[in-house]
N, C-alpha and C. Protein backbone atom coordinates (compact mmCIF):
# COMPACT_ATOMS: atom_id res chain seq x y z
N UNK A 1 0.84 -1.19 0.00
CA UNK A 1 0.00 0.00 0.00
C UNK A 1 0.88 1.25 0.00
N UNK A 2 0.61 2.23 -1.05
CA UNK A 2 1.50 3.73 -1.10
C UNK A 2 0.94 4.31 0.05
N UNK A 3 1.52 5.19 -0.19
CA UNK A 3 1.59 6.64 0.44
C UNK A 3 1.10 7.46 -0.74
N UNK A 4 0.01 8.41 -0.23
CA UNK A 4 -0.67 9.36 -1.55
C UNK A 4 0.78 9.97 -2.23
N UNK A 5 1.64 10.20 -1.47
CA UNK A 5 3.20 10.89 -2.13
C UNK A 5 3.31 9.78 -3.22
N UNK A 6 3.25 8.75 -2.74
CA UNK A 6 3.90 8.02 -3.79
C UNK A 6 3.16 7.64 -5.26
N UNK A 7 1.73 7.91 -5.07
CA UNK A 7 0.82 7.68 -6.45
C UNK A 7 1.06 8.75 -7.50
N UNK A 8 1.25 8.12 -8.42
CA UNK A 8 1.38 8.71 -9.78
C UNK A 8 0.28 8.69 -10.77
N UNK A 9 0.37 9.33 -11.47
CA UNK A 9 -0.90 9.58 -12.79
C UNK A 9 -0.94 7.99 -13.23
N UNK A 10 -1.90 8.15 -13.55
CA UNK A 10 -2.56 6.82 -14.32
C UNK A 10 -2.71 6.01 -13.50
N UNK A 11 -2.35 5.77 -12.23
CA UNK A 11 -2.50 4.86 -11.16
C UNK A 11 -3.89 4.45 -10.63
N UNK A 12 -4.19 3.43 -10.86
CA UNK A 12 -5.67 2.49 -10.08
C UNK A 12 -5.75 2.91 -9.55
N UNK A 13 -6.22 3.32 -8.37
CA UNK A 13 -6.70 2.94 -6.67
C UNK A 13 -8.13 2.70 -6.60
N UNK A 14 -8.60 1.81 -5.27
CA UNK A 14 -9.26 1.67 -4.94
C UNK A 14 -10.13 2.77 -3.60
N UNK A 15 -10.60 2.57 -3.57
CA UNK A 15 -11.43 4.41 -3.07
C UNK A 15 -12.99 4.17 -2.78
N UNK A 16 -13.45 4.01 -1.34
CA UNK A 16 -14.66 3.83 -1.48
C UNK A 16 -15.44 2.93 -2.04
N UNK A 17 -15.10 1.93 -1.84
CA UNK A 17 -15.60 0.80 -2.74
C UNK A 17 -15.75 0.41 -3.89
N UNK A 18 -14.85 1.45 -4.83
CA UNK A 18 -14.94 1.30 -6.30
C UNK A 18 -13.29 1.71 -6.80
N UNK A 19 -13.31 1.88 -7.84
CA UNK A 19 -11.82 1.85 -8.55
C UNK A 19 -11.97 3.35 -8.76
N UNK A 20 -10.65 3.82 -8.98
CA UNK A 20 -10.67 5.14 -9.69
C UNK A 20 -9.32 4.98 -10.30
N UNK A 21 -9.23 5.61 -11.66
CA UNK A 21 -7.67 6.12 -12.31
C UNK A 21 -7.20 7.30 -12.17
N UNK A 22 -6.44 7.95 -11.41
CA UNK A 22 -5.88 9.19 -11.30
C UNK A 22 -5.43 9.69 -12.39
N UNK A 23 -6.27 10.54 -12.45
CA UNK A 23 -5.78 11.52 -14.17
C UNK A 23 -4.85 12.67 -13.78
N UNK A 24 -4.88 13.70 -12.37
CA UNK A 24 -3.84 14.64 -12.39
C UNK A 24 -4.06 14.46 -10.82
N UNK A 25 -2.65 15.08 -10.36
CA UNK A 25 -2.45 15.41 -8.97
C UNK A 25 -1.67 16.73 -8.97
N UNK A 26 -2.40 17.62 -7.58
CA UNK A 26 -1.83 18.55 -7.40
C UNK A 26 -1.41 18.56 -5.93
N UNK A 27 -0.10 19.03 -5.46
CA UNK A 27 0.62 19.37 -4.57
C UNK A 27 0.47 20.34 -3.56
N UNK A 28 0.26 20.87 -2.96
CA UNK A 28 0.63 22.25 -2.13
C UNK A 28 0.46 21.64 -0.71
N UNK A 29 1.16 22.79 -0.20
CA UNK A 29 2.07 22.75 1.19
C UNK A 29 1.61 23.86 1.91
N UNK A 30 0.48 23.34 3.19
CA UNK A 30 -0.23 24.77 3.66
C UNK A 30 0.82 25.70 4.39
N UNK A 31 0.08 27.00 4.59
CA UNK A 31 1.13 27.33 5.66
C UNK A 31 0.54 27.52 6.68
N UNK A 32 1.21 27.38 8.09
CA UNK A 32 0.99 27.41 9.29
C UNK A 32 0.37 26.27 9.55
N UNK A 33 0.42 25.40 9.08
CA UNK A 33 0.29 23.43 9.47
C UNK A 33 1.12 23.03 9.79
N UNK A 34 1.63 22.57 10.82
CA UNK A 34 2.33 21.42 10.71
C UNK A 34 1.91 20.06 10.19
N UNK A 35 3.30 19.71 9.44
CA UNK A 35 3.35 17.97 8.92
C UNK A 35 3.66 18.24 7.53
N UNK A 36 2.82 17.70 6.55
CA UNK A 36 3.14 17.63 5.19
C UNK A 36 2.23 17.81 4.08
N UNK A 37 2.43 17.81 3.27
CA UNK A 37 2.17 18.31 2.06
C UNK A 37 0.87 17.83 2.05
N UNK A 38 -0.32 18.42 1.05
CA UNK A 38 -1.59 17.75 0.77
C UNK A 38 -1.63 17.56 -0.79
N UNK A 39 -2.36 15.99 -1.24
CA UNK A 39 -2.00 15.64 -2.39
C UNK A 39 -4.03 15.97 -3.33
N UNK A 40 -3.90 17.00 -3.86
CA UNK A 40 -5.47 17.29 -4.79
C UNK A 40 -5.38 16.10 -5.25
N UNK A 41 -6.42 14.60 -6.22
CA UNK A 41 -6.52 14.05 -7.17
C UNK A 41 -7.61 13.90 -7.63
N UNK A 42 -7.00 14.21 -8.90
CA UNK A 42 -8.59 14.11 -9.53
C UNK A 42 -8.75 13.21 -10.14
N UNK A 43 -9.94 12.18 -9.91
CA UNK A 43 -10.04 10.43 -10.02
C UNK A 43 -11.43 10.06 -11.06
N UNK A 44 -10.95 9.31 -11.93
CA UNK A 44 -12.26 8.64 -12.37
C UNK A 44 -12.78 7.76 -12.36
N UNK A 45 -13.87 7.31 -11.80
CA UNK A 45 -14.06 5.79 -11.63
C UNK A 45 -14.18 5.30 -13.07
N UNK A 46 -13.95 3.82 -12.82
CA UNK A 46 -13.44 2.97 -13.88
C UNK A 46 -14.74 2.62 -14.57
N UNK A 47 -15.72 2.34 -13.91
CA UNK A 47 -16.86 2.06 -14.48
C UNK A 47 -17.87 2.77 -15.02
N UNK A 48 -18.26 3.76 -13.96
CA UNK A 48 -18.99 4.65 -14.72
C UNK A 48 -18.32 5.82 -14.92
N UNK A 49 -17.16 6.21 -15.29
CA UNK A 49 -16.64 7.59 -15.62
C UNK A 49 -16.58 8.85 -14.44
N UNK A 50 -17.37 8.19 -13.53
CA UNK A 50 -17.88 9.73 -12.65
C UNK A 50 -16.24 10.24 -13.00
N UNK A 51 -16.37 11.81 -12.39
CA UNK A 51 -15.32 12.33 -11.83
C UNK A 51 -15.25 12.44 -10.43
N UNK A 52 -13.98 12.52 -9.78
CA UNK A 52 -14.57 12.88 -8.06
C UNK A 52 -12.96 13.78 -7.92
N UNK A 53 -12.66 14.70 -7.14
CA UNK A 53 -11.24 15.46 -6.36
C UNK A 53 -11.72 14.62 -5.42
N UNK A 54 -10.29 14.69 -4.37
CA UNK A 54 -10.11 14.23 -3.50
C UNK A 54 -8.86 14.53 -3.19
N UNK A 55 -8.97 14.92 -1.93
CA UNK A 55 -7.55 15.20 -0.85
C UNK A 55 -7.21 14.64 -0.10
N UNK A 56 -5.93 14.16 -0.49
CA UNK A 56 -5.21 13.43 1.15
C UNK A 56 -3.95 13.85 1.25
N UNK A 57 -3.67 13.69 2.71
CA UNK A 57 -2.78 13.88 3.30
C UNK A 57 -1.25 13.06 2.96
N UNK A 58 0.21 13.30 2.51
CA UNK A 58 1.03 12.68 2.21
C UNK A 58 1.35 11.36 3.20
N UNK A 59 0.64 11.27 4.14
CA UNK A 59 0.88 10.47 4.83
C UNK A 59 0.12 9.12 4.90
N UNK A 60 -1.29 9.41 4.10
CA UNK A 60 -2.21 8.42 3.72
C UNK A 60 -2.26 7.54 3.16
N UNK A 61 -2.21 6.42 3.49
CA UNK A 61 -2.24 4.73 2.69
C UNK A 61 -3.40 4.53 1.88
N UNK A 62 -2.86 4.42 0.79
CA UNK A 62 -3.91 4.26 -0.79
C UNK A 62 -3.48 2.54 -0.73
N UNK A 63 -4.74 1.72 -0.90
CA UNK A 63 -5.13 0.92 -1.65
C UNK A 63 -5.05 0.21 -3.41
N UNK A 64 -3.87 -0.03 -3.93
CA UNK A 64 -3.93 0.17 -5.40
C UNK A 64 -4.78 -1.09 -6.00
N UNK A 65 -5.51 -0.98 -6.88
CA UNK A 65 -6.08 -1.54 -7.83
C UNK A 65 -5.46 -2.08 -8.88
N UNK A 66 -6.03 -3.75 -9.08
CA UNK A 66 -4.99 -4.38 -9.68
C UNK A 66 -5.64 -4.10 -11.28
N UNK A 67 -4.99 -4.11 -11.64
CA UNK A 67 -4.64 -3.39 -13.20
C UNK A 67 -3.55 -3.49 -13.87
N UNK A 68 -3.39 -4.17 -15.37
CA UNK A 68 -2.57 -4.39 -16.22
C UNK A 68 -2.38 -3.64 -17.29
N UNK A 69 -1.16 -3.59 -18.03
CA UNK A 69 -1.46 -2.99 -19.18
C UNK A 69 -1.00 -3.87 -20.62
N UNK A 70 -1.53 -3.84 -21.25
CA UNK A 70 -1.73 -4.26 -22.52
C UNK A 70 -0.78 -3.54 -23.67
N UNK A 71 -0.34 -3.70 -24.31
CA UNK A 71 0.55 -3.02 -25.69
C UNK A 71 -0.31 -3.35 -26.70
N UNK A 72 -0.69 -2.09 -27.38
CA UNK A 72 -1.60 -1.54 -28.01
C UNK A 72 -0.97 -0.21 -29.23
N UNK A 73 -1.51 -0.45 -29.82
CA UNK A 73 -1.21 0.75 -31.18
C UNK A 73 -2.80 1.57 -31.55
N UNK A 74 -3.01 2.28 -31.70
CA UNK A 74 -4.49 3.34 -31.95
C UNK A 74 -4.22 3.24 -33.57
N UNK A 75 -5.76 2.38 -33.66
CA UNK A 75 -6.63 2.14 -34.88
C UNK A 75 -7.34 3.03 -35.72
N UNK A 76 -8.14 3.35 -35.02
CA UNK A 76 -9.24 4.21 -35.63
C UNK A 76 -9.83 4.85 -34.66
N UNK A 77 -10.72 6.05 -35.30
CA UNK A 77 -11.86 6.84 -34.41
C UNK A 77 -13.24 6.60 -34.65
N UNK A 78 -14.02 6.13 -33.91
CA UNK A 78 -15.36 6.02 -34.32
C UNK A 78 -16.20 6.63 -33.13
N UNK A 79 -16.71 7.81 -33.91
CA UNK A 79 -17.53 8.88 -33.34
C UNK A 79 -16.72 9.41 -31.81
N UNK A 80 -17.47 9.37 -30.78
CA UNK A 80 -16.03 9.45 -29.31
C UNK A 80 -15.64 8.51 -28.65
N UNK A 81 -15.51 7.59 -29.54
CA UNK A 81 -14.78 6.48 -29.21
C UNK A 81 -13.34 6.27 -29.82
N UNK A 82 -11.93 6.29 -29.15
CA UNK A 82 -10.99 6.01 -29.91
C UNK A 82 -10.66 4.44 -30.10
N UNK A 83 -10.63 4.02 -30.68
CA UNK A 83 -10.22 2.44 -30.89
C UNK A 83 -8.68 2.14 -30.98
N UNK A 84 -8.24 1.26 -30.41
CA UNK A 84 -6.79 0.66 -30.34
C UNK A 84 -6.97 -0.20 -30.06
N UNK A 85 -5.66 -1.33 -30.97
CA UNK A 85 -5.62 -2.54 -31.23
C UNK A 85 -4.25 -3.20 -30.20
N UNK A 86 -4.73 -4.24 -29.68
CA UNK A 86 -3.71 -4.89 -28.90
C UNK A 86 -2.62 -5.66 -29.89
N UNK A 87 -1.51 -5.27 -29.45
CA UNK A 87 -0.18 -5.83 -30.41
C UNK A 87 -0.25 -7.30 -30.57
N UNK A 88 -0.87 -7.83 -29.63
CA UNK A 88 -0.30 -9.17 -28.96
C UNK A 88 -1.62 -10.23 -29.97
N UNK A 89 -2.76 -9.96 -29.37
CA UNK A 89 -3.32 -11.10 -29.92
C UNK A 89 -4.85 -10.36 -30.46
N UNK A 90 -4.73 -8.90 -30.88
CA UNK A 90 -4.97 -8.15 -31.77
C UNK A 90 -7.02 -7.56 -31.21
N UNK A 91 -7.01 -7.66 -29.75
CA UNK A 91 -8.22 -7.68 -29.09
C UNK A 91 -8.68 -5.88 -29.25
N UNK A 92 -9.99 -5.04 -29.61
CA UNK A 92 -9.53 -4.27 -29.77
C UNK A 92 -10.30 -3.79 -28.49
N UNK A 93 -9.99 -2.47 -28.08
CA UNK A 93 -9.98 -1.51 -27.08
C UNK A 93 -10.61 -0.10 -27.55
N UNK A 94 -12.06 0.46 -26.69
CA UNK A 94 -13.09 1.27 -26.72
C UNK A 94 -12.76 2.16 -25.84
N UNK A 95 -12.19 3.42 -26.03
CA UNK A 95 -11.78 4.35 -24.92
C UNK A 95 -12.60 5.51 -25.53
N UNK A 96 -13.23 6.09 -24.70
CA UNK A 96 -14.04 7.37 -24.77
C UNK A 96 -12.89 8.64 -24.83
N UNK A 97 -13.77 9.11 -26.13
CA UNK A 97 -12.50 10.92 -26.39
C UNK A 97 -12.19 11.59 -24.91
N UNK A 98 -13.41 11.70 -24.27
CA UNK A 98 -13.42 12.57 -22.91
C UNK A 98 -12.60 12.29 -21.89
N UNK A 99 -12.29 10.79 -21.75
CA UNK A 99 -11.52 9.86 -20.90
C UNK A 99 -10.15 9.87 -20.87
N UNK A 100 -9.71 10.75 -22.51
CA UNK A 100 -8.25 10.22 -22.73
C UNK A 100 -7.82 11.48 -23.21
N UNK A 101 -8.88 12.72 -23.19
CA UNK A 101 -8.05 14.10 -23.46
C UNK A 101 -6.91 13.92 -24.17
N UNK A 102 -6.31 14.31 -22.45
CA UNK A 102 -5.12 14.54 -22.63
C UNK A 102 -3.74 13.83 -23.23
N UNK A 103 -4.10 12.38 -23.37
CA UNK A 103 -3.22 11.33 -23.96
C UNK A 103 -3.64 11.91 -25.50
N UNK A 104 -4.40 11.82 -25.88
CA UNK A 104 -4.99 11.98 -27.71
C UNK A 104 -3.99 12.78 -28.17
N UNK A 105 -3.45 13.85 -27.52
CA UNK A 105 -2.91 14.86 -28.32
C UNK A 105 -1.17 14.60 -28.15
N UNK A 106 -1.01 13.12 -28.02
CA UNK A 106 0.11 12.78 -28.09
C UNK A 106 0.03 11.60 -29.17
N UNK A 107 -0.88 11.15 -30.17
CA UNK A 107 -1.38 10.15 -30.46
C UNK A 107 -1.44 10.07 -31.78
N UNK A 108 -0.98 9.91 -32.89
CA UNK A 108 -1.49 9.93 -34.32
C UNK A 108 -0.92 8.36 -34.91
N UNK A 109 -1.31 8.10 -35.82
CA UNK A 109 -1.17 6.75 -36.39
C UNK A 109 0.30 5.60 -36.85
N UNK A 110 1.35 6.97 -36.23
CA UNK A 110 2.64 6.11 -36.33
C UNK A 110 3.30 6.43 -34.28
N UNK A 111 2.22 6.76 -33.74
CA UNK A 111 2.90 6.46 -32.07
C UNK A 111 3.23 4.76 -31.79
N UNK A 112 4.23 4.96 -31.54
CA UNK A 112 4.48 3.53 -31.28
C UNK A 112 5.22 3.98 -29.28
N UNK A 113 4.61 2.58 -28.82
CA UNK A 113 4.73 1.87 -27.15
C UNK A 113 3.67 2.74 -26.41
N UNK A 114 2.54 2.58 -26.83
CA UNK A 114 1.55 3.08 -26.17
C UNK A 114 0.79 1.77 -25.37
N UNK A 115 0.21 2.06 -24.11
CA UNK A 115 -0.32 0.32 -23.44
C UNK A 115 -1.67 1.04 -23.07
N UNK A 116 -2.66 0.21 -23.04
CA UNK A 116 -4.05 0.00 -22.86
C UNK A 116 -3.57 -0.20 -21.33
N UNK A 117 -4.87 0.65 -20.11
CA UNK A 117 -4.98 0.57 -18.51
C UNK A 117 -5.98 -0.24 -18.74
N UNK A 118 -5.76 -1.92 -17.92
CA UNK A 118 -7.28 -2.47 -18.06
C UNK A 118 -7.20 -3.21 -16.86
N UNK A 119 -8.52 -2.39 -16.02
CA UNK A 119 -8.59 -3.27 -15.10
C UNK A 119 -10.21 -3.96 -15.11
N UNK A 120 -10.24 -4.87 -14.20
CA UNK A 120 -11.20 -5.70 -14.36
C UNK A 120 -11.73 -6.38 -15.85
N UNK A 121 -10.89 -6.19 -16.52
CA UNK A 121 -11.25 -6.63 -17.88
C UNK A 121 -11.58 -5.72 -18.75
N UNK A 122 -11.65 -4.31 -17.78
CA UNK A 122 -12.26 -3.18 -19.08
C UNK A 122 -11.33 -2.28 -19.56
N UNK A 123 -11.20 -1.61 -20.56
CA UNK A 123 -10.05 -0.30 -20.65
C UNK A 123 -10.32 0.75 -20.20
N UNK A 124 -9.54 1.35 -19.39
CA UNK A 124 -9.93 2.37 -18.81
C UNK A 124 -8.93 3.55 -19.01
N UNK A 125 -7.83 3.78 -19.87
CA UNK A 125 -6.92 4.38 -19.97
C UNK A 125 -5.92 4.04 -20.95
N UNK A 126 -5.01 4.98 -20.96
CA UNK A 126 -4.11 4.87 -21.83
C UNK A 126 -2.40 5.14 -21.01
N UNK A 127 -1.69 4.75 -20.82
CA UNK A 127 -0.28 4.80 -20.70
C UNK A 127 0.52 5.25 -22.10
N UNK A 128 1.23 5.86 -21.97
CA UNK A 128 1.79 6.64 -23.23
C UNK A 128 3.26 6.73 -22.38
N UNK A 129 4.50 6.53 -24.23
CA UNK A 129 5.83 6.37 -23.70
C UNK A 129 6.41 7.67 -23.15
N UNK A 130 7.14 7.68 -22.62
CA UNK A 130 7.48 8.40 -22.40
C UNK A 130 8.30 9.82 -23.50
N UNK A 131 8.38 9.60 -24.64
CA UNK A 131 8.38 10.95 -25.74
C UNK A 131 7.66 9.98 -26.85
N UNK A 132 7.10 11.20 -27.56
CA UNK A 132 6.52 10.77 -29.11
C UNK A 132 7.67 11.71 -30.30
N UNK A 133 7.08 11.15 -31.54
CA UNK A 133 7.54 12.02 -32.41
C UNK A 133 6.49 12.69 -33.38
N UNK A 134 6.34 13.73 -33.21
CA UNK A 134 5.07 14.03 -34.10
C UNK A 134 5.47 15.24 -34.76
N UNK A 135 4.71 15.80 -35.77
CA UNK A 135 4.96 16.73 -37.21
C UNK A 135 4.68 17.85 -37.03
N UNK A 136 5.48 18.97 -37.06
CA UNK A 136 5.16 20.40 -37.16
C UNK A 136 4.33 20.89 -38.42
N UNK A 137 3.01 20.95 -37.77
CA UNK A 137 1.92 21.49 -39.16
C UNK A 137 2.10 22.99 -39.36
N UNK A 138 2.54 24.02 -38.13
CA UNK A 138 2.27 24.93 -38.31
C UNK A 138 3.33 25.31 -37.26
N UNK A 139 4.06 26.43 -37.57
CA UNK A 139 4.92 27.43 -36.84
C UNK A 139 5.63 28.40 -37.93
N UNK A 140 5.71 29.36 -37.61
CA UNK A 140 6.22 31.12 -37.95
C UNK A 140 7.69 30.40 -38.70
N UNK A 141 8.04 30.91 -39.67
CA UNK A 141 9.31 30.59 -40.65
C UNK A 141 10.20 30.39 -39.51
N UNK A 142 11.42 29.25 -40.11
CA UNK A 142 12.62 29.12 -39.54
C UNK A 142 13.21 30.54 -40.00
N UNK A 143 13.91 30.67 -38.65
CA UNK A 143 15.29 32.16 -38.98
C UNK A 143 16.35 31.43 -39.19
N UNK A 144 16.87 31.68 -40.30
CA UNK A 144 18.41 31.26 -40.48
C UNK A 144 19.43 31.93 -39.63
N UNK A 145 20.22 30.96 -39.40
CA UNK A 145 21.83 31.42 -38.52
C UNK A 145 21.32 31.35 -36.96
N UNK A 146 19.50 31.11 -37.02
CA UNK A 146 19.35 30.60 -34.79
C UNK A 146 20.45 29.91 -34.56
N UNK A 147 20.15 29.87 -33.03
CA UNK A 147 21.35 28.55 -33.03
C UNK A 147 20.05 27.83 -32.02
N UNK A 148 20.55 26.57 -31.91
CA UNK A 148 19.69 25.79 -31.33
C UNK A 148 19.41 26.21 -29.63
N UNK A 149 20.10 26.85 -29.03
CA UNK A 149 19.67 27.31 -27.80
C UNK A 149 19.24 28.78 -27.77
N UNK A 150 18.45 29.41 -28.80
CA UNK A 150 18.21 30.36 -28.55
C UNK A 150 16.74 30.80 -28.28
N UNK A 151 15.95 31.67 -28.68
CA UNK A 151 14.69 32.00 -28.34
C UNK A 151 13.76 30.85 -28.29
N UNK A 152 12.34 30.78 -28.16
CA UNK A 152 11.53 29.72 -28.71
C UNK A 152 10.43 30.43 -29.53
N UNK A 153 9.58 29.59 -30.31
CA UNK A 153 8.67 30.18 -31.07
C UNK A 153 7.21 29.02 -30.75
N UNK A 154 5.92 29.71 -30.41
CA UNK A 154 5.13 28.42 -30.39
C UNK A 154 4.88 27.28 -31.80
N UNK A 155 4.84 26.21 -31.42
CA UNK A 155 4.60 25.41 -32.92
C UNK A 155 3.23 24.32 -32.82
N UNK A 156 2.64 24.01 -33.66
CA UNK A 156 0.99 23.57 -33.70
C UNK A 156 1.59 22.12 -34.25
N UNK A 157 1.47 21.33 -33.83
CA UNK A 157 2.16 19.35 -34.05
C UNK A 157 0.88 19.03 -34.85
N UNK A 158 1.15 17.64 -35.25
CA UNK A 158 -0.09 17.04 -36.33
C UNK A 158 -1.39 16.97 -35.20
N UNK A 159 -1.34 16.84 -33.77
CA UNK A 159 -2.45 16.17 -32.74
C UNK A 159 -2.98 17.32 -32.87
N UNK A 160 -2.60 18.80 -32.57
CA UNK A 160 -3.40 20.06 -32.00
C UNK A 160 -2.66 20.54 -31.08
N UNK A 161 -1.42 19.33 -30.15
CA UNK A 161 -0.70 19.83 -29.32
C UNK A 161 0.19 21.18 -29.66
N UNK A 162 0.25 22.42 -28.88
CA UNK A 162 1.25 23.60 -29.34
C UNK A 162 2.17 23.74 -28.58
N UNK A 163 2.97 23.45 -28.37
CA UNK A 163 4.59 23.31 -27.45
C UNK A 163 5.56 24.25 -28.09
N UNK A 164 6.65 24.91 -27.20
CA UNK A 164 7.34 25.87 -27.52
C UNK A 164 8.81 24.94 -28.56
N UNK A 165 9.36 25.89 -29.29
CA UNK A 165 10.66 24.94 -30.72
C UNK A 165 11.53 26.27 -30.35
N UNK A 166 12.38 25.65 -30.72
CA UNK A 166 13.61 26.66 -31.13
C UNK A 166 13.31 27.29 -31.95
N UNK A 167 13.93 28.75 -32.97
CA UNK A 167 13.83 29.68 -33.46
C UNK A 167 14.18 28.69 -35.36
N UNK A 168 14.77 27.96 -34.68
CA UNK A 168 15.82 26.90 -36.39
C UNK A 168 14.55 26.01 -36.68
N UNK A 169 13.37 25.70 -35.63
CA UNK A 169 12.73 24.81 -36.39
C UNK A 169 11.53 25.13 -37.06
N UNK A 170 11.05 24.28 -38.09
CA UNK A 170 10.35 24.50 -39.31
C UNK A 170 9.02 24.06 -39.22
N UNK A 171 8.25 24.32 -40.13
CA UNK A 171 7.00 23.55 -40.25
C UNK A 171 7.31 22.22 -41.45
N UNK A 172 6.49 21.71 -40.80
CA UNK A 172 7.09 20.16 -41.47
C UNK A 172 7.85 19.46 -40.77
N UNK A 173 8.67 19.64 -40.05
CA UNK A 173 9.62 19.35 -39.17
C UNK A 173 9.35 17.98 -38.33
N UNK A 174 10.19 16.95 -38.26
CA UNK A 174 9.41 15.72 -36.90
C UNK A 174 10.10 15.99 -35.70
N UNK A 175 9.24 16.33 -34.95
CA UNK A 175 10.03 16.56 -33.30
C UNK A 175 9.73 15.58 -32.14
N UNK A 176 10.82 15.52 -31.06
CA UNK A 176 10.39 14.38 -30.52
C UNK A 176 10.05 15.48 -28.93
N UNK A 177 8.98 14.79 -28.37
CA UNK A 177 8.19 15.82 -27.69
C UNK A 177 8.08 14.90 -26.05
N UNK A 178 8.60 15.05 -25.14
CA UNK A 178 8.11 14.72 -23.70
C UNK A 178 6.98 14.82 -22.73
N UNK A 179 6.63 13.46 -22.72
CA UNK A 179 4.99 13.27 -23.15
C UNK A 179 4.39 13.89 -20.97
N UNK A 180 5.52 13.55 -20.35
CA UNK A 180 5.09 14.07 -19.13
C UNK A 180 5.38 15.39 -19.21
N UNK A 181 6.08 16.64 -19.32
CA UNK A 181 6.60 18.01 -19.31
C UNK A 181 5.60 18.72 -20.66
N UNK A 182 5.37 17.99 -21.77
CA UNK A 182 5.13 18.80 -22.56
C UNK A 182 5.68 19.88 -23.48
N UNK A 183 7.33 19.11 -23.51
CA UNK A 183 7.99 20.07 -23.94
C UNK A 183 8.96 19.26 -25.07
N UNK A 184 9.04 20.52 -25.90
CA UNK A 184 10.52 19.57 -26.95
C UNK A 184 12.33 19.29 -26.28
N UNK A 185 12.43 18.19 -27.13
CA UNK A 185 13.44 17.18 -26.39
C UNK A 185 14.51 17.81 -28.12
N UNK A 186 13.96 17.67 -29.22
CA UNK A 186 14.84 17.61 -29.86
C UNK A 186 13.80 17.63 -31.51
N UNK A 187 14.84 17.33 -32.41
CA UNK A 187 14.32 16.86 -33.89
C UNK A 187 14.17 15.14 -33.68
N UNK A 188 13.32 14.48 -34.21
CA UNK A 188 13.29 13.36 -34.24
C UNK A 188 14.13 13.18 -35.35
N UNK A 189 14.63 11.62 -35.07
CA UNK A 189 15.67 10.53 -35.99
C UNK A 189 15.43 10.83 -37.20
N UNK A 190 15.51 11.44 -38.23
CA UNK A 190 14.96 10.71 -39.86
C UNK A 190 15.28 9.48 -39.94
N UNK A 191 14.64 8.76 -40.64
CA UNK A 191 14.63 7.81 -41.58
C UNK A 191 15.04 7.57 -42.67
């Protein structure tokens, strides 16, 4: 059993007699308390979607929920449903647009090491690698002679995601993007 310190995004827990997946946690540290930190999470149950916040104390023993993940590649969209296909023995997976926000906009049809959250048999999430590489559709002309550590310029990726580039990079461009920070790492590999 964690410690709320120790739960991370995407993490099961069990909560009140039902499951929830932690989609974000927030931190702060009151003042004039003694002890420690208080952990915001904002949880969705697995079954019916509710949303719920919830606060605990860093010192609080969470319950985790057993839950696997699956390796999976994203298929298709049908209506707000995203579909992804399991690598393994090709089972496919029904994740609601609303459910996975924030993963989608890391997501287009060549993401590869993405895993299906399934607990109790259902999908309830998405795990995403830790960087993608995705396509600069849109950003303000490269300046010739930037150098790579200089200003940034915002840039619009194939998902919708807009993350800050160096001044040298282009539209068209493949960048490889850090899927926890939200920020560019670099130019992706060519091929």
């Amino acid at each position: 059993m964690p410690k709320a310190s120790d739960v991370k995004k995407n993490t099961a827990i069990e909560y009140n007699d039902s499951v929830y997946i932690v989609r974000g946690i927030e931190r702060s540290v009151p003042q004039g308390r003694a002890g420690g930190s208080l952990y915001r999470m904002r949880m969705y149950d697995v079954v019916t979607g509710a949303k719920v916040d919830e606060t605990f104390k860093d010192s609080d023993m969470l319950t985790l929920a057993d839950l696997s993940r699956r390796p999976a590649m994203f298929s298709y969209v049908d209506g707000d449903e995203y579909v992804f296909m399991d690598n393994e023995d090709y089972t496919p997976y029904n994740l609601n647009k609303e459910s996975i926000a924030d993963e989608v906009l890391f997501i287009d049809e060549e993401t590869q090491g993405l895993a299906v959250i399934i607990v109790d048999d259902a999908p309830v999430g998405l795990a995403l690698p830790s960087s993608v590489e995705l396509t600069i559709t849109e950003t303000d002309p490269s300046i010739k002679g930037a150098s790579a550590s200089a200003r940034t310029k915002p840039a619009i990726l194939s998902t919708g995601l807009t993350i800050q580039v160096p001044e040298h990079i282009s539209t068209g461009d493949k960048v490889k993007v850090n899927t926890e920070e939200r920020k560019f790492m670099g130019r992706a590999d060519s091929k």
